[in-house]
PDB file of N, CA and C in Angstrom:
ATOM      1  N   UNK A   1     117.095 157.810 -21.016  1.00  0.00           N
ATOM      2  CA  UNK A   1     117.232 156.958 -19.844  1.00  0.00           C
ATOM      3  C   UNK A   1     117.417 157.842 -18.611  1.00  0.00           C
ATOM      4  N   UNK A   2     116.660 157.448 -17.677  1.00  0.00           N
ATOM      5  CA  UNK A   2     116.674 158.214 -16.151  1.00  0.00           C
ATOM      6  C   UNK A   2     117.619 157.540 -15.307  1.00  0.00           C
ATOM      7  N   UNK A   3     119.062 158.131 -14.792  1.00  0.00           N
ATOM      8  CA  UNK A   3     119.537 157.463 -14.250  1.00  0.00           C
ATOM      9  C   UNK A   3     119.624 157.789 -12.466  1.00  0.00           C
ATOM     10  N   UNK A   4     118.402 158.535 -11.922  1.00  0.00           N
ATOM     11  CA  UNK A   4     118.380 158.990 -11.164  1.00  0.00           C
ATOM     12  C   UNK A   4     117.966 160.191 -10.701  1.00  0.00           C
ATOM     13  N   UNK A   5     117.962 160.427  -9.080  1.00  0.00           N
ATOM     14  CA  UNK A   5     117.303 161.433  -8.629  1.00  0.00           C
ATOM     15  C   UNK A   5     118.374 162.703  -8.637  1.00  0.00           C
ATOM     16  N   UNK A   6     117.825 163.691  -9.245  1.00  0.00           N
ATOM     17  CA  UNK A   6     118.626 164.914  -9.546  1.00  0.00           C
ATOM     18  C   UNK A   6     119.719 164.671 -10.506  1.00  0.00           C
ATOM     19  N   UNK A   7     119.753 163.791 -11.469  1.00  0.00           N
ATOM     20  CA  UNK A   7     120.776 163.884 -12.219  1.00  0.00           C
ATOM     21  C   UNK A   7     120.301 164.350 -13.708  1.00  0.00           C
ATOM     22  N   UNK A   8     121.283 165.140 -14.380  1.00  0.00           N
ATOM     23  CA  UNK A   8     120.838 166.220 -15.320  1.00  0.00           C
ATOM     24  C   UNK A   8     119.886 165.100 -16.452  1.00  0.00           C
ATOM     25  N   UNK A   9     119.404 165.442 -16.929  1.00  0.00           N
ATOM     26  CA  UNK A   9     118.718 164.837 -18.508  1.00  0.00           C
ATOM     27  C   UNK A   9     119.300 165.605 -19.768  1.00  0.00           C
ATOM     28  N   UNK A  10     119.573 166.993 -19.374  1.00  0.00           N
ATOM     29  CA  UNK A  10     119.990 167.991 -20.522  1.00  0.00           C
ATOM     30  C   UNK A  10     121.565 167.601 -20.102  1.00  0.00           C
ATOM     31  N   UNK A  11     122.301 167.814 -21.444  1.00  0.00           N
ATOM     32  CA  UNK A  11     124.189 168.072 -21.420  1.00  0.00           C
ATOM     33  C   UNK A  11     123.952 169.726 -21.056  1.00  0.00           C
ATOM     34  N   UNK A  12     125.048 170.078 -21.038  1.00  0.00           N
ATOM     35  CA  UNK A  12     125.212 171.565 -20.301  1.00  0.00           C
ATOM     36  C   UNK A  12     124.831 172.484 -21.342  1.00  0.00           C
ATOM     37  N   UNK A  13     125.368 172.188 -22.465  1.00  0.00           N
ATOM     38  CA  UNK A  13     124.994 173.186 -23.725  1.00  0.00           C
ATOM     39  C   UNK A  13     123.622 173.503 -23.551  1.00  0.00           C
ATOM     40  N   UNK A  14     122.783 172.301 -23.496  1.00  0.00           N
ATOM     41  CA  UNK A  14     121.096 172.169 -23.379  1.00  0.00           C
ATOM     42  C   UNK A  14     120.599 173.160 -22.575  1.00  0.00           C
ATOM     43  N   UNK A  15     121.604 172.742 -21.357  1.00  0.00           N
ATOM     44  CA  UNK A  15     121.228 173.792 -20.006  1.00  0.00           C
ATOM     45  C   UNK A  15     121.191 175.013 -20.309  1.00  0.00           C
ATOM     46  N   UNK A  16     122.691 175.610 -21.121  1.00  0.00           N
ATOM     47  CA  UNK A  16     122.611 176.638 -20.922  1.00  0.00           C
ATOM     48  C   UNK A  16     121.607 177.444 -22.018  1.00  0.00           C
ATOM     49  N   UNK A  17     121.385 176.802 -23.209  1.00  0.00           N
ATOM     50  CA  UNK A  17     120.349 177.271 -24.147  1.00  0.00           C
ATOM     51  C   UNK A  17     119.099 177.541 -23.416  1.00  0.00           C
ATOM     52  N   UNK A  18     118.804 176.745 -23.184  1.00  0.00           N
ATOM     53  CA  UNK A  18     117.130 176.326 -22.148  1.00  0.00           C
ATOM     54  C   UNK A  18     117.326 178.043 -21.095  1.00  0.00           C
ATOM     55  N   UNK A  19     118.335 178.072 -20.052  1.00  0.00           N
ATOM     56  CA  UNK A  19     118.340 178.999 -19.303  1.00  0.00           C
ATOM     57  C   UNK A  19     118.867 180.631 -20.216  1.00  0.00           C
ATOM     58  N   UNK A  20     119.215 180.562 -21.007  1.00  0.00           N
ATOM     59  CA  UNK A  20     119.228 181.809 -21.762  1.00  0.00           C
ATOM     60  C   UNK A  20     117.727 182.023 -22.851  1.00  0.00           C
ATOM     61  N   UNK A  21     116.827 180.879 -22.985  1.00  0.00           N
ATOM     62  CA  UNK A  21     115.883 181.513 -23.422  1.00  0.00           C
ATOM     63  C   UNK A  21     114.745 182.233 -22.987  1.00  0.00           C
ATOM     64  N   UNK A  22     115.268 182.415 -21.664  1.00  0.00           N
ATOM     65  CA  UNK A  22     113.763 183.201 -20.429  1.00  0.00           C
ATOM     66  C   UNK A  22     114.333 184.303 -20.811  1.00  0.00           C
ATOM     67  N   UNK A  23     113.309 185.133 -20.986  1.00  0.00           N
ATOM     68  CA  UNK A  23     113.455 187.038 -21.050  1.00  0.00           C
ATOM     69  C   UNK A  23     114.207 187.486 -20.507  1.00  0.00           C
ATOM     70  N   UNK A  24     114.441 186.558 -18.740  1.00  0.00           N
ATOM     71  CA  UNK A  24     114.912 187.748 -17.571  1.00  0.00           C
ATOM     72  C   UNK A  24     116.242 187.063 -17.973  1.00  0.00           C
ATOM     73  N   UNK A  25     116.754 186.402 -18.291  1.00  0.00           N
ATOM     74  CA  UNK A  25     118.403 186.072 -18.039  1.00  0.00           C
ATOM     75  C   UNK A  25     119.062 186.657 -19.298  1.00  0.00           C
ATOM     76  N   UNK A  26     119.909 187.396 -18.757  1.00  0.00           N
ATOM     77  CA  UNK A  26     120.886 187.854 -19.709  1.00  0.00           C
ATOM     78  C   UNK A  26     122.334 187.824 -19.605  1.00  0.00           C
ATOM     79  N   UNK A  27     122.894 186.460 -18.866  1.00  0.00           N
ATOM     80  CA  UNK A  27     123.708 186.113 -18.769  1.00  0.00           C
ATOM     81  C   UNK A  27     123.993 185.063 -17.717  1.00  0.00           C
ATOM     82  N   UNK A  28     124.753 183.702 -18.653  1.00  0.00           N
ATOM     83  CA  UNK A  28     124.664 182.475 -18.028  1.00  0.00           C
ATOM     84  C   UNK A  28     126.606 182.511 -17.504  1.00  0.00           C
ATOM     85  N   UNK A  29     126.521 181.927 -16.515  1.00  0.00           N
ATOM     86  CA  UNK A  29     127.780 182.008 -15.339  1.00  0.00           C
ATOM     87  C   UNK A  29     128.101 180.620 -15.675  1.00  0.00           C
ATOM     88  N   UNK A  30     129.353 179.676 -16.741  1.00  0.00           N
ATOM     89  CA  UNK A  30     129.234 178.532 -16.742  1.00  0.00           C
ATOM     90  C   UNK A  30     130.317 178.361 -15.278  1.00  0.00           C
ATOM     91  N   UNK A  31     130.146 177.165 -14.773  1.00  0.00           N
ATOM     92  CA  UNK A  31     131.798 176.865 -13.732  1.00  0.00           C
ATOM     93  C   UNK A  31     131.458 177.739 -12.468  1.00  0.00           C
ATOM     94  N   UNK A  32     130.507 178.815 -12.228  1.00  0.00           N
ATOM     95  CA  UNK A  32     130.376 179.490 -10.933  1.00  0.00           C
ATOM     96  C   UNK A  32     130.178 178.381 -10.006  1.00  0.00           C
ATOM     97  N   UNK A  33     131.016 179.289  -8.569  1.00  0.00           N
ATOM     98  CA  UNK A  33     131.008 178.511  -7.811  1.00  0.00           C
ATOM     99  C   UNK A  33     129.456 178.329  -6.580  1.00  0.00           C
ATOM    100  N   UNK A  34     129.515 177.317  -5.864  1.00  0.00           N
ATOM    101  CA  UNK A  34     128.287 176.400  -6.307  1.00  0.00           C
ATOM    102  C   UNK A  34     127.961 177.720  -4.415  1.00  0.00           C
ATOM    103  N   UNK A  35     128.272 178.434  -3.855  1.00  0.00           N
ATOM    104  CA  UNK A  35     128.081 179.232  -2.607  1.00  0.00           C
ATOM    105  C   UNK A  35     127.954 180.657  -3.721  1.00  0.00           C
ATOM    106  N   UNK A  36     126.885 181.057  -3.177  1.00  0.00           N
ATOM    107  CA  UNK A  36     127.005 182.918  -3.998  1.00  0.00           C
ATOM    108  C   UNK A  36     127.161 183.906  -2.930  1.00  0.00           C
ATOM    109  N   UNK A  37     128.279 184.675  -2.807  1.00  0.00           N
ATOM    110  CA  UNK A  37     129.375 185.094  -1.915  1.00  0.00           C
ATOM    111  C   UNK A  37     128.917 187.180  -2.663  1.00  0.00           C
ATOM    112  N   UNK A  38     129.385 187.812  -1.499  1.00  0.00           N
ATOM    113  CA  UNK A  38     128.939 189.256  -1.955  1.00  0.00           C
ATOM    114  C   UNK A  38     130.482 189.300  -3.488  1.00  0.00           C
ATOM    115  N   UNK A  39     131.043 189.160  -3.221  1.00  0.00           N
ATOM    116  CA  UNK A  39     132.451 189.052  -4.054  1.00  0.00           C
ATOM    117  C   UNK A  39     131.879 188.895  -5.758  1.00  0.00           C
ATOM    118  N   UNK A  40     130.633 187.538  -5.778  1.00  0.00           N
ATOM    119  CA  UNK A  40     130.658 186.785  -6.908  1.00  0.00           C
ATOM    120  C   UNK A  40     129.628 187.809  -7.291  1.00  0.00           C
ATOM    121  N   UNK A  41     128.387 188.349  -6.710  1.00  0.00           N
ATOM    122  CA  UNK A  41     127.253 189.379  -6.819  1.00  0.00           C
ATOM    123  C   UNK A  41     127.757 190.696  -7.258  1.00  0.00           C
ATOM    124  N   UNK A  42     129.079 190.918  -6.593  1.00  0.00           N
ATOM    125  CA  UNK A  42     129.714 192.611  -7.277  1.00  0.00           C
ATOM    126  C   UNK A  42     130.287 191.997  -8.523  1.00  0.00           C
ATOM    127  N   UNK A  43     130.887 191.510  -8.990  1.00  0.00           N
ATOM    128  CA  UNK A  43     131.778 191.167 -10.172  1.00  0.00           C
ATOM    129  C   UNK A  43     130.899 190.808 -11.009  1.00  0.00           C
ATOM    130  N   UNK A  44     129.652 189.825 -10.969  1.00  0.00           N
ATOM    131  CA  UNK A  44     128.307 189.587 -12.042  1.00  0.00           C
ATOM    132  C   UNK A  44     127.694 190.731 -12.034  1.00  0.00           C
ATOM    133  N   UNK A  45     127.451 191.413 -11.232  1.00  0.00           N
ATOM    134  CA  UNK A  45     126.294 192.311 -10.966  1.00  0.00           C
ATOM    135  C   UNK A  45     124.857 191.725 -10.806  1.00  0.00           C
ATOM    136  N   UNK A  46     125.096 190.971 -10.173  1.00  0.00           N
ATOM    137  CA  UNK A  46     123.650 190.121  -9.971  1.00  0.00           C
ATOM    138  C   UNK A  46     122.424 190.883  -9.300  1.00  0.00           C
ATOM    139  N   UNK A  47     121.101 190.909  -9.809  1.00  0.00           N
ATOM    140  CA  UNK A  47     120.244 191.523  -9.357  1.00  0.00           C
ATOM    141  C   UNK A  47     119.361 190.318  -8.510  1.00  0.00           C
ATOM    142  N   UNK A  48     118.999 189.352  -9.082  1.00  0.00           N
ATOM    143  CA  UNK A  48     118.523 188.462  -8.115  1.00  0.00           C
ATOM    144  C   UNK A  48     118.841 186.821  -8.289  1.00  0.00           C
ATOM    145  N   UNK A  49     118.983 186.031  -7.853  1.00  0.00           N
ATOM    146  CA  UNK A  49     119.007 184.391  -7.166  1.00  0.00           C
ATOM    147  C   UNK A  49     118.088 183.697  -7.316  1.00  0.00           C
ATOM    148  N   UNK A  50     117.877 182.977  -8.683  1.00  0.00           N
ATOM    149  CA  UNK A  50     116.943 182.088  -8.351  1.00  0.00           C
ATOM    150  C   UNK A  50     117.399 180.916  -8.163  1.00  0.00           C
ATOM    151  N   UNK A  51     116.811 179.595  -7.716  1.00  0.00           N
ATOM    152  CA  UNK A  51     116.359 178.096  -7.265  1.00  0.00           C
ATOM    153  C   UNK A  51     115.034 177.768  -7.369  1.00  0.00           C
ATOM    154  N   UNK A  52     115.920 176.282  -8.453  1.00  0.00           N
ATOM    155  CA  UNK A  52     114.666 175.902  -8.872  1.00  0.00           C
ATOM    156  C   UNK A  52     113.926 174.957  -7.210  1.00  0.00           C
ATOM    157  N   UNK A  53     112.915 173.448  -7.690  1.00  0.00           N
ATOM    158  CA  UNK A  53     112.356 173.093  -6.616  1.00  0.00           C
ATOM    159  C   UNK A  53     112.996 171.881  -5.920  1.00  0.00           C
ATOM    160  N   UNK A  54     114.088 172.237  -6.376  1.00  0.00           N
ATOM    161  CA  UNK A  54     115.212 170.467  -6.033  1.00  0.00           C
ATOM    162  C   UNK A  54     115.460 171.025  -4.365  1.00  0.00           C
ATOM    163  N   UNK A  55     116.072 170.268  -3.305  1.00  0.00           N
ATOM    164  CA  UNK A  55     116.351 170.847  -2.603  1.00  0.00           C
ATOM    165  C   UNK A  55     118.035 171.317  -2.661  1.00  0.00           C
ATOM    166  N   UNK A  56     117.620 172.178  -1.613  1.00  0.00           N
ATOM    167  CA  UNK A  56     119.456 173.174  -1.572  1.00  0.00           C
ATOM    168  C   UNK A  56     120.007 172.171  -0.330  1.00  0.00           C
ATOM    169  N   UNK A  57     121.060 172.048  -0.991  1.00  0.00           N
ATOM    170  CA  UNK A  57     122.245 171.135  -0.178  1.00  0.00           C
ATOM    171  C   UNK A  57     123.343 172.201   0.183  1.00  0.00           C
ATOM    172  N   UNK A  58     124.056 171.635   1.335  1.00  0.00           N
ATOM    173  CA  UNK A  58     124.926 172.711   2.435  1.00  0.00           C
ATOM    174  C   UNK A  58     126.076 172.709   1.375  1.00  0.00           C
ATOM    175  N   UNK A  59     126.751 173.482   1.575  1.00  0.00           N
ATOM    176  CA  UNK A  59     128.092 173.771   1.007  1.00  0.00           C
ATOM    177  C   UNK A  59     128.962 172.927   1.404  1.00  0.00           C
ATOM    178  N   UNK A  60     130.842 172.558   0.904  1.00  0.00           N
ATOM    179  CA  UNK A  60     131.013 171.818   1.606  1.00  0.00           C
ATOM    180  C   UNK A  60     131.832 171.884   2.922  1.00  0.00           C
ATOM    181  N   UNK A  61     131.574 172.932   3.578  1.00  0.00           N
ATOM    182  CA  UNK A  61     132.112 173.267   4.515  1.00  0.00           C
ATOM    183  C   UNK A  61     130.514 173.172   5.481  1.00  0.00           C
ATOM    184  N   UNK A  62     129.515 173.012   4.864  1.00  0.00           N
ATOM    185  CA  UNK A  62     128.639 172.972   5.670  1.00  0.00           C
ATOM    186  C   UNK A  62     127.445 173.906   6.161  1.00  0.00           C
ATOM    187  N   UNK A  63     127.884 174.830   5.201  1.00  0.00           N
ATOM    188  CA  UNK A  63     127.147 176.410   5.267  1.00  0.00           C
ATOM    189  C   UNK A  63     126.069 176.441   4.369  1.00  0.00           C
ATOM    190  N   UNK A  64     125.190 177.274   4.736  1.00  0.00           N
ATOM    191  CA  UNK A  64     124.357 177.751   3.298  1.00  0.00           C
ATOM    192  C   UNK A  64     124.734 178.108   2.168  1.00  0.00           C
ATOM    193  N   UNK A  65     124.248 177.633   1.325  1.00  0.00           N
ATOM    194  CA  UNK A  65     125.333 178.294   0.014  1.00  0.00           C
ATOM    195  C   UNK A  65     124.604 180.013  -0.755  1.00  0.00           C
ATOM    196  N   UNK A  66     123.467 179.966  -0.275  1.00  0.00           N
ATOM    197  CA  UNK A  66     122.169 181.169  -0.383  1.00  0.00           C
ATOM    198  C   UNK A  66     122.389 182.549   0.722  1.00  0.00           C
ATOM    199  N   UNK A  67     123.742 182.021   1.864  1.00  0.00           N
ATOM    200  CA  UNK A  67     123.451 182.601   3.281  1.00  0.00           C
ATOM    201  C   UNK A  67     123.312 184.463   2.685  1.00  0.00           C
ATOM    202  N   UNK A  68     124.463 184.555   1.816  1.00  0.00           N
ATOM    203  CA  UNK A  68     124.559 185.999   1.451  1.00  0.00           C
ATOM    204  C   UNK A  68     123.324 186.723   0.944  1.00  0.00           C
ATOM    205  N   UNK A  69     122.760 186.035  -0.242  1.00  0.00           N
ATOM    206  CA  UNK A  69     121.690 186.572  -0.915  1.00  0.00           C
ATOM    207  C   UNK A  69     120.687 186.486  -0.141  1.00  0.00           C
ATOM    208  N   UNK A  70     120.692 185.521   0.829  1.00  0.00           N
ATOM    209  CA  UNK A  70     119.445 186.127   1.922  1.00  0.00           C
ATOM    210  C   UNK A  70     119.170 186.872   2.562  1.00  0.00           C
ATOM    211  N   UNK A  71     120.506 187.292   3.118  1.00  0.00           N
ATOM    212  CA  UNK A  71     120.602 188.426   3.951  1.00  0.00           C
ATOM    213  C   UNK A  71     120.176 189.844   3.483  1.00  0.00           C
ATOM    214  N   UNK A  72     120.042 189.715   2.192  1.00  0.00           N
ATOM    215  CA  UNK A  72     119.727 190.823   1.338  1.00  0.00           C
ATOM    216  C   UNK A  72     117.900 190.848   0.956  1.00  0.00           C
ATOM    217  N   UNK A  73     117.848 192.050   1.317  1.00  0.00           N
ATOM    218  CA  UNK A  73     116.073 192.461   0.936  1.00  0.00           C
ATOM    219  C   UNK A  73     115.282 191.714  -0.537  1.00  0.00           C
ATOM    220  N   UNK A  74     114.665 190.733  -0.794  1.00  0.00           N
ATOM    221  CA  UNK A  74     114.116 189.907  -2.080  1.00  0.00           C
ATOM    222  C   UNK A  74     115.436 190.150  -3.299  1.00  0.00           C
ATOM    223  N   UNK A  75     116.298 189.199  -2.795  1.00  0.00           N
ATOM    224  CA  UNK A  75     117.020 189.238  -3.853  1.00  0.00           C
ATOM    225  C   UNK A  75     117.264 187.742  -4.219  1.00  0.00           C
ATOM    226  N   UNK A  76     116.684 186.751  -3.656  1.00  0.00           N
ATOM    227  CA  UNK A  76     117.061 185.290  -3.296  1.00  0.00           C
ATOM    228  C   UNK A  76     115.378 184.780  -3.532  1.00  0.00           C
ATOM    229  N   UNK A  77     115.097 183.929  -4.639  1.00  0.00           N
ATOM    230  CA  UNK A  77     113.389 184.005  -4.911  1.00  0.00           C
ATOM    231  C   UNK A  77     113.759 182.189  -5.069  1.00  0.00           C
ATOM    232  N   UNK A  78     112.685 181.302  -4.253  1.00  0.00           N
ATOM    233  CA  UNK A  78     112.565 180.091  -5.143  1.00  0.00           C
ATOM    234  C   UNK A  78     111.488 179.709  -5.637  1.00  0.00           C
ATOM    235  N   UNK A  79     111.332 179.239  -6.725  1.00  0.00           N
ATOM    236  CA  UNK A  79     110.641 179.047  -7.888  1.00  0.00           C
ATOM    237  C   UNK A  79     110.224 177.859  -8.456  1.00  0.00           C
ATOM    238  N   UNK A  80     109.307 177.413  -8.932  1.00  0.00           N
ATOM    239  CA  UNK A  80     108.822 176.010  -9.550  1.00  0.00           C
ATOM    240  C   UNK A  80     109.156 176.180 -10.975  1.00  0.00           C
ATOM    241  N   UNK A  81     108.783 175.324 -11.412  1.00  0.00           N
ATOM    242  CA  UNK A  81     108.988 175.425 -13.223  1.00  0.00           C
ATOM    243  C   UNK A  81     108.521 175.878 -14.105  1.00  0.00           C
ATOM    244  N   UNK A  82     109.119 176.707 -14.816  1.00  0.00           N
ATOM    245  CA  UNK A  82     108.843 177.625 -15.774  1.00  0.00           C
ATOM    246  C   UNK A  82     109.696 178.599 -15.487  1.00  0.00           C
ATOM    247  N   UNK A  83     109.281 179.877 -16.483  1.00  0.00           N
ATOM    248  CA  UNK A  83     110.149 181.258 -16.190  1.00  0.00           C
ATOM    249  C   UNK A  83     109.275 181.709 -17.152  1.00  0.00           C
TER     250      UNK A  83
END
């Protein structure tokens, strides 16, 4: 049953199976917070940011939640479906 626009179809387990079976991910962040901050990028060691084709909604203070990883040389990629 579809109960709407942007609301999950997969439970989280699903999610996170589904997103650990692409080559490039080698590690799923459950509970991260929903702004990616230089703080959260040193402590993961994040090499790059993806988004899928939903749109990006402001933080709730109103900010970009991407602002950091943009600022940074192709480290912030958005993407259609697949991997």
């Amino acid at each position: 049953m579809y109960a709407g626009h942007n609301y999950p179809i997969m439970n989280l387990h699903e999610r996170v199976l589904s997103v650990l079976a692409c080559r490039y991910v080698s590690e799923v962040v459950i509970g991260a917070p929903y702004s990616v901050d230089k703080a959260l990028m040193d402590h993961f060691k994040v090499d790059l940011v993806l988004h899928g084709n939903t749109p990006v909604m402001p933080a709730e203070d109103g900010s970009d939640p991407y602002a950091y990883p943009k600022s940074l040389v192709s480290v912030v990629k958005f993407i259609g479906v697949g991997c």
